[in-house]
Protein backbone atom coordinates (compact mmCIF):
# COMPACT_ATOMS: atom_id res chain seq x y z
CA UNK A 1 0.00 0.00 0.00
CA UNK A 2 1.19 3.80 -0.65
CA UNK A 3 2.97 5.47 2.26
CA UNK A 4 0.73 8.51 1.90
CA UNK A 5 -2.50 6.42 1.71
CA UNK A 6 -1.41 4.54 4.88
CA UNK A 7 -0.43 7.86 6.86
CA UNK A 8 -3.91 9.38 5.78
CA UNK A 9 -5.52 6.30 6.81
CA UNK A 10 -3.92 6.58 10.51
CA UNK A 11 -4.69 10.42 10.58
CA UNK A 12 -8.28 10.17 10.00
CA UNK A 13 -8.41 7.51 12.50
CA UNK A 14 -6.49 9.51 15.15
CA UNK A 15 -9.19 12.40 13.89
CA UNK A 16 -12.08 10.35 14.35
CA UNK A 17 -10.81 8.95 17.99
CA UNK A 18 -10.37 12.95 18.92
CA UNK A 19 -13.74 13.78 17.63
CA UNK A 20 -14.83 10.42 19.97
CA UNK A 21 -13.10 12.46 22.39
CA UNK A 22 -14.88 15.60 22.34
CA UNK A 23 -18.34 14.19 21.80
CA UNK A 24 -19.62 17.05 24.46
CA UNK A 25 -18.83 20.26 23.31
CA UNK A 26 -18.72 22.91 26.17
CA UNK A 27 -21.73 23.88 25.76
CA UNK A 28 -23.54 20.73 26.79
CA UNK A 29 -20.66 20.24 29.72
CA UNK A 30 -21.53 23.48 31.31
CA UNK A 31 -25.31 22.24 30.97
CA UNK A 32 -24.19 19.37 32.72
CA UNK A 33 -22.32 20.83 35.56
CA UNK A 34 -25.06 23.24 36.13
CA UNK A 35 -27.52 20.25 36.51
CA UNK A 36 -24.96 17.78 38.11
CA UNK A 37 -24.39 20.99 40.93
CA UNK A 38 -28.15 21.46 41.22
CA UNK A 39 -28.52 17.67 41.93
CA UNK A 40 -26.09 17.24 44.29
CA UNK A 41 -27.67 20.25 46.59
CA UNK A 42 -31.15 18.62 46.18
CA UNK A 43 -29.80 14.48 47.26
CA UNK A 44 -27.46 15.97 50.54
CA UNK A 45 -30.63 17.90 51.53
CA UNK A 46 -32.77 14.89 51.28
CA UNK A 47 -29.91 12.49 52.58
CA UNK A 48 -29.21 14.32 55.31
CA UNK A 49 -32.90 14.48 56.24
CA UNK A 50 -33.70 11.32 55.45
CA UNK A 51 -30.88 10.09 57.64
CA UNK A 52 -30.80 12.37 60.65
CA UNK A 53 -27.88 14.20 59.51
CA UNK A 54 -25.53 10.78 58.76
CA UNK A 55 -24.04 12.35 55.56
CA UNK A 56 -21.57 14.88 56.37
CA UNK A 57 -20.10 15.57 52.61
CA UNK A 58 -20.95 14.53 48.73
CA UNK A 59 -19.06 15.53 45.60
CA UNK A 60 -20.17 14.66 42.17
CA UNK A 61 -17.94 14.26 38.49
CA UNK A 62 -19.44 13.62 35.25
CA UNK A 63 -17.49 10.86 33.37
CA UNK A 64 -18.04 11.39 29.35
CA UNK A 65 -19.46 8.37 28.17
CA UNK A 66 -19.92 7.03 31.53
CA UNK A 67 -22.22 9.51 33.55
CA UNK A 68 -22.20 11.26 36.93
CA UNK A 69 -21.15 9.72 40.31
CA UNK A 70 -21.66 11.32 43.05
CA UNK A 71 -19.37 10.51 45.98
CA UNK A 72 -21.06 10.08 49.69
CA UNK A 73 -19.14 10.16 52.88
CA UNK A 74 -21.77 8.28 55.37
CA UNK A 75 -20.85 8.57 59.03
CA UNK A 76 -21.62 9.95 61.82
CA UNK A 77 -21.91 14.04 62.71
CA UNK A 78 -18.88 13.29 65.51
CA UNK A 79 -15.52 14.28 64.63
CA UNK A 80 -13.73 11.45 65.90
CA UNK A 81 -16.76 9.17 63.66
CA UNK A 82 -15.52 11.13 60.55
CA UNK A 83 -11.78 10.01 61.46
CA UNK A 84 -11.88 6.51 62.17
CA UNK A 85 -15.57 5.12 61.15
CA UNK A 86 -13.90 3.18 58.29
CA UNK A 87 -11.30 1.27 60.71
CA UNK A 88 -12.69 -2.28 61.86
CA UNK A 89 -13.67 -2.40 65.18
CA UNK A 90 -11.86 -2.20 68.14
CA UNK A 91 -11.66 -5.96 70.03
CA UNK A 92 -11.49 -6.82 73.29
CA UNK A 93 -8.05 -8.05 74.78
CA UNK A 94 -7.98 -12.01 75.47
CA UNK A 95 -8.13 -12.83 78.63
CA UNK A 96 -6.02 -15.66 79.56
CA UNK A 97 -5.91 -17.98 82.09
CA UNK A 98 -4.09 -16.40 85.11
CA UNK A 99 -2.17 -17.69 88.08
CA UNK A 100 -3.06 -13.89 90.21
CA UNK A 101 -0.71 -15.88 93.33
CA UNK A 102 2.23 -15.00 91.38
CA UNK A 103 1.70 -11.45 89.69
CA UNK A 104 1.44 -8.37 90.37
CA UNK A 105 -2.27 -7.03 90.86
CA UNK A 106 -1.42 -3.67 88.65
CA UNK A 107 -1.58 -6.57 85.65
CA UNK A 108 -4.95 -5.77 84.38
CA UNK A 109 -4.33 -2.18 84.40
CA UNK A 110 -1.24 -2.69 82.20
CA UNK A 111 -3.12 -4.39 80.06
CA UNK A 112 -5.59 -2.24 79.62
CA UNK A 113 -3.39 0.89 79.11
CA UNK A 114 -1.80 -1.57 76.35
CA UNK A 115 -5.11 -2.61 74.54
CA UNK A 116 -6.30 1.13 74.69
CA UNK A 117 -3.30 2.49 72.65
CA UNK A 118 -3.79 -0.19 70.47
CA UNK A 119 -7.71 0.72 70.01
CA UNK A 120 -7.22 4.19 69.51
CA UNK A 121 -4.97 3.78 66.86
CA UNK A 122 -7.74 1.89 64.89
CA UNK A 123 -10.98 2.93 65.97
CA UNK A 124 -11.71 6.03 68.61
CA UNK A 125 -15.80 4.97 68.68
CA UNK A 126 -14.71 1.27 68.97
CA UNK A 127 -12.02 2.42 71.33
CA UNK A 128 -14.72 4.33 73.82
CA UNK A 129 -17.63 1.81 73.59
CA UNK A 130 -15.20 -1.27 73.91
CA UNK A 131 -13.00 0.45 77.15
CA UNK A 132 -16.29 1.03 78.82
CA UNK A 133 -17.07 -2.70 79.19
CA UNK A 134 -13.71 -3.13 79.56
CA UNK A 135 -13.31 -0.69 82.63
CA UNK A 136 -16.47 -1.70 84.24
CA UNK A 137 -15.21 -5.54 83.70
CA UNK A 138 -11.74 -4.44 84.76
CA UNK A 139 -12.90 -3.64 88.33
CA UNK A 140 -14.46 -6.03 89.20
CA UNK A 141 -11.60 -8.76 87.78
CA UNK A 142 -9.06 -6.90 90.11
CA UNK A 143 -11.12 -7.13 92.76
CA UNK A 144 -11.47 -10.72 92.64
CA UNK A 145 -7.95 -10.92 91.76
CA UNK A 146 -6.99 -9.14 94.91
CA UNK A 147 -9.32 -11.68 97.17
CA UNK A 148 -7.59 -14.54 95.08
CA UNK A 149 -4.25 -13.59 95.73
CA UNK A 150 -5.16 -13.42 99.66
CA UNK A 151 -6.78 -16.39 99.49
CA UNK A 152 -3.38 -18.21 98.10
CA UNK A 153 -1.24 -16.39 100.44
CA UNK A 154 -3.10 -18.14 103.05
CA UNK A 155 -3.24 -21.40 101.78
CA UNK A 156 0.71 -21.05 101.31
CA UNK A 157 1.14 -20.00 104.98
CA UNK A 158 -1.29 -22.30 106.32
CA UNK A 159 0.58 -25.14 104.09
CA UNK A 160 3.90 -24.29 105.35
CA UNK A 161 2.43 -24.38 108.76
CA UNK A 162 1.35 -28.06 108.12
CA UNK A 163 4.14 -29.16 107.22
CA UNK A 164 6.04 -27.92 110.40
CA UNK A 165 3.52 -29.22 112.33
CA UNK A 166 3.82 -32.88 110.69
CA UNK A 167 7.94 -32.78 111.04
CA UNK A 168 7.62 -31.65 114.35
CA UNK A 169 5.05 -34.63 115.24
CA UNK A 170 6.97 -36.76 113.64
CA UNK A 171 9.81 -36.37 115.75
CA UNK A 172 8.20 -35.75 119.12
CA UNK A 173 6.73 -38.60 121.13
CA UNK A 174 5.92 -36.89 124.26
CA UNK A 175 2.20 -35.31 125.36
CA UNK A 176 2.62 -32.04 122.79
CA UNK A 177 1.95 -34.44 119.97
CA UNK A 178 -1.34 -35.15 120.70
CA UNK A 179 -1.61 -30.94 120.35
CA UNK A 180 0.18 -30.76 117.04
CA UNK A 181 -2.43 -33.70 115.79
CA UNK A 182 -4.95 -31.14 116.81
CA UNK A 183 -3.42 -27.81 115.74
CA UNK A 184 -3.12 -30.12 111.98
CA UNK A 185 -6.79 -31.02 111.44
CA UNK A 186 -7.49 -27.57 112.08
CA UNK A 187 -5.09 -26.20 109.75
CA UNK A 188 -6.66 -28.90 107.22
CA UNK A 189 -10.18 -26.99 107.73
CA UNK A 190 -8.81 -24.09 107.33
CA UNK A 191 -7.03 -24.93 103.91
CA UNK A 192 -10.14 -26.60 102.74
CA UNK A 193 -12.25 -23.43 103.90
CA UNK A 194 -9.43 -21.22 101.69
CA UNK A 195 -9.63 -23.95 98.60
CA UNK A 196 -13.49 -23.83 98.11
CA UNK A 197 -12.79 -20.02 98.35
CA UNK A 198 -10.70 -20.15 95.56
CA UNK A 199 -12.71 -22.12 93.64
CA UNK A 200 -15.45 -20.12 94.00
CA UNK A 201 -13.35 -16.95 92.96
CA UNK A 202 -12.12 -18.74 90.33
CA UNK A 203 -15.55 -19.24 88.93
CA UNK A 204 -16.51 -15.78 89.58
CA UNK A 205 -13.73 -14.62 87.34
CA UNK A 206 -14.72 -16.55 84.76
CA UNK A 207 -17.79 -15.46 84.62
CA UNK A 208 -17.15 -11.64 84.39
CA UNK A 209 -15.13 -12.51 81.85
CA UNK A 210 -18.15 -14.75 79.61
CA UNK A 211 -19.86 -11.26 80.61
CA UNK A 212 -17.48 -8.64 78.87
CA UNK A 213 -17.18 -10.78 75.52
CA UNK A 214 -21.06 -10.98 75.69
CA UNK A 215 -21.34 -7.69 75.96
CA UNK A 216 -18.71 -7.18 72.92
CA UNK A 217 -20.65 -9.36 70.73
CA UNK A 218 -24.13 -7.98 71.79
CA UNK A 219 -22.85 -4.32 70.61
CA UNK A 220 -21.19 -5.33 67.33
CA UNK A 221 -24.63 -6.99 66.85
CA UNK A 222 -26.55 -3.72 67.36
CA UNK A 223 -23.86 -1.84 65.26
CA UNK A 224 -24.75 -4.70 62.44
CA UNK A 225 -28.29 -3.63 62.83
CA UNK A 226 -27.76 -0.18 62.55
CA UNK A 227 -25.67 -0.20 59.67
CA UNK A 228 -28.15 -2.11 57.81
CA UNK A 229 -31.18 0.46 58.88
CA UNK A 230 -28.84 3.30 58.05
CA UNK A 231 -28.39 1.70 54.45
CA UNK A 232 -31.68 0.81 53.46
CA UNK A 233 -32.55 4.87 54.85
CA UNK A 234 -29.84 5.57 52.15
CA UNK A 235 -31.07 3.50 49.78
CA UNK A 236 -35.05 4.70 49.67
CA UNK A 237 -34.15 8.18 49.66
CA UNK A 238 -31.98 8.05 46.79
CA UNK A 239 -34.11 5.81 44.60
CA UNK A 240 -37.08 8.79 46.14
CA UNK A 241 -34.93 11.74 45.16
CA UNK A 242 -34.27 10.44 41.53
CA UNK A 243 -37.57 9.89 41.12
CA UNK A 244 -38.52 13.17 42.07
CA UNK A 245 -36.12 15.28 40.73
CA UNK A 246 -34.23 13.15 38.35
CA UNK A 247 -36.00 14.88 35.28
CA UNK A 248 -32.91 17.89 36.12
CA UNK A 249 -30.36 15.84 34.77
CA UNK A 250 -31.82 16.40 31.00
CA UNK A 251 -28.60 16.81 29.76
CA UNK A 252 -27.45 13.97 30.28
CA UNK A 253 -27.34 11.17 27.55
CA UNK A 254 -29.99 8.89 28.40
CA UNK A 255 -27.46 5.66 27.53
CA UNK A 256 -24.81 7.03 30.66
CA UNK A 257 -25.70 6.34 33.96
CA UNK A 258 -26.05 8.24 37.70
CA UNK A 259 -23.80 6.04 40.01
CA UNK A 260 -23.72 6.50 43.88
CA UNK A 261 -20.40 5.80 46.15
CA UNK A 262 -21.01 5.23 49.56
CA UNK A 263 -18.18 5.48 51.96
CA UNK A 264 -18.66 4.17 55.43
CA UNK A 265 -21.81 1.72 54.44
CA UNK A 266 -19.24 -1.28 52.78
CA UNK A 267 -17.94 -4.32 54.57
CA UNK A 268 -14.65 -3.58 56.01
CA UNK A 269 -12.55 -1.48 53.91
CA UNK A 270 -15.00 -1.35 50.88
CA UNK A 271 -17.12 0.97 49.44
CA UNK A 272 -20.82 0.16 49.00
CA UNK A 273 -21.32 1.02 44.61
CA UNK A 274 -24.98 1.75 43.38
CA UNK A 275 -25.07 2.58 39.79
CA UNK A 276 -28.39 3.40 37.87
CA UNK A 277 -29.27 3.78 34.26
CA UNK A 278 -30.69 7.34 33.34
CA UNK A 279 -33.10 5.63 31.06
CA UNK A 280 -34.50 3.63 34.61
CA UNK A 281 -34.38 7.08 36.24
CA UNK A 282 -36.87 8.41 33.24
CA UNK A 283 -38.90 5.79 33.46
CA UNK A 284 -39.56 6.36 37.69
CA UNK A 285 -40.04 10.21 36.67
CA UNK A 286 -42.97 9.66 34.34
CA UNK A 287 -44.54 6.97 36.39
CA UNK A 288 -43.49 4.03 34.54
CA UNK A 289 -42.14 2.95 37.62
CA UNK A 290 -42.06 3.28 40.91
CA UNK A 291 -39.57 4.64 43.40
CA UNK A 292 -38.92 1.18 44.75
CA UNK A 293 -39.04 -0.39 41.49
CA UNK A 294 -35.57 1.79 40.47
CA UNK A 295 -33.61 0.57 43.61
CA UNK A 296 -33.81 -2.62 42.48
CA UNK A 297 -32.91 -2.01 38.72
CA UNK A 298 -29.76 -0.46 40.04
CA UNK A 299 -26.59 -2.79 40.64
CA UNK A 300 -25.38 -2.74 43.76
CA UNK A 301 -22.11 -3.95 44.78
CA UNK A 302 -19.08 -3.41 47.08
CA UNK A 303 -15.40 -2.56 46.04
């Protein structure tokens, strides 16, 4: 093939992928912004009354060929929920088996200094709801830890008393022995008494314990539930708000798309992604559909 024919043939295609390019002119993208801008001012007024305030910002680009996403940040009005309300929740520290006769009783408020660095780093709401079981739990562990380390300091002195007593009788035949017998068997009541003390302490701290992680699980159950009332809120009043007001996005090509990114209402570190065709959004507008109807035609998924 000619040289020239092939370099015109790669020019006009270059020309037609720039005139691909440009398929708004900026005309119809300043129609677009003025819409898009309109639109976004009419779904943060309705989100945030339709959600008690959850969304605290939105932005919105237009995409040619694609459409218009509009970018929600949905979290809490606190400060501290705006910071850390995408960082997983804050666990509570395992609690291990502990021999309290040997250690010091400051333990569990080491430990608890340690796990609340740790949560704050990650999660400052997870951090506060999580340290108030934890404190609450805390108290009452040391307290029991405090009885159970008396309780084995006096089963170690009443053991080493035993002991004495048994060498002694062992090597005394005279009148006093008949004593020592007694002064043991007392000494044995005594350490029984102090055993089924410990056992019962023992019990006791295992229970608070069953109690704290029950409590833990309990709240990221109710978190769960409000997470999933706070997205379907979402999700009604922006299939509502299209239907109402969608018909201001007429400059938009009806084969692009409105698409929705909600930060804060994905599993973990994801985003939840709700994309909807304009022509669906038409259709709710004239009453083809209803409001419900265009929720469902949208995809919904999480990246």
């Amino acid at each position: 093939m000619n040289k020239k024919l092939i370099s015109s043939a790669i020019i006009a295609i270059i020309g037609c992928a720039s005139g691909n390019l440009q398929a708004q002119t900026p005309v119809e993208l300043a129609a677009i912004q003025r819409e898009v801008s309109i639109m976004e001012n009419i779904l943060s007024t309705a989100l945030k009354q339709d959600t008690n305030k959850k969304i605290r910002a939105m932005q919105a680009n237009y995409f040619v060929k694609q459409g218009v996403v509009f970018e929600l940040d949905v979290r809490g009005t606190s400060r501290w929920q705006t910071i850390f309300s995408n960082a997983p929740n804050a666990p509570l520290p395992p609690l291990a088996n502990i021999d309290f006769s040997n250690m010091n009783i400051e333990f569990i408020s080491d430990k608890v200094e340690v796990f609340s660095e740790q949560a704050v780093e990650s999660s400052r709401e997870a951090y506060q709801q999580a340290m108030e079981v934890m404190r609450e739990g805390a108290e009452q562990v040391r307290e029991i830890a405090e009885q159970e380390r008396d309780v084995s300091r006096d089963l170690r002195e009443l053991e080493r008393e035993k002991r004495d007593l048994e060498f002694a009788n062992r090597h005394d035949n005279s009148a006093a022995a008949k004593e020592l017998e007694q002064r043991k068997k007392a000494l044995e009541k005594d350490i029984a008494k102090l055993e089924k003390q410990q056992t019962t302490l023992t019990k006791q701290q295992q229970q608070l314990r069953q109690d704290i992680q029950a409590k833990q699980v309990e709240r990221e159950r109710q978190q769960a539930a409000e997470q999933q009332k706070l997205l379907a809120q979402v999700s009604t009043s922006i299939s509502l708000t299209l239907c109402d007001y969608g018909s201001g996005l007429r400059s938009l090509p009806n084969d692009e798309h409105v698409s929705f990114v909600l930060k804060g209402l994905g599993d973990k570190n994801t985003n939840l992604i709700k994309v909807f065709d304009k022509s669906d959004i038409k259709k709710c507008v004239v009453g083809d559909i209803k409001a419900s109807d265009l929720a469902l035609k949208a995809i919904t998924y999480q990246f």
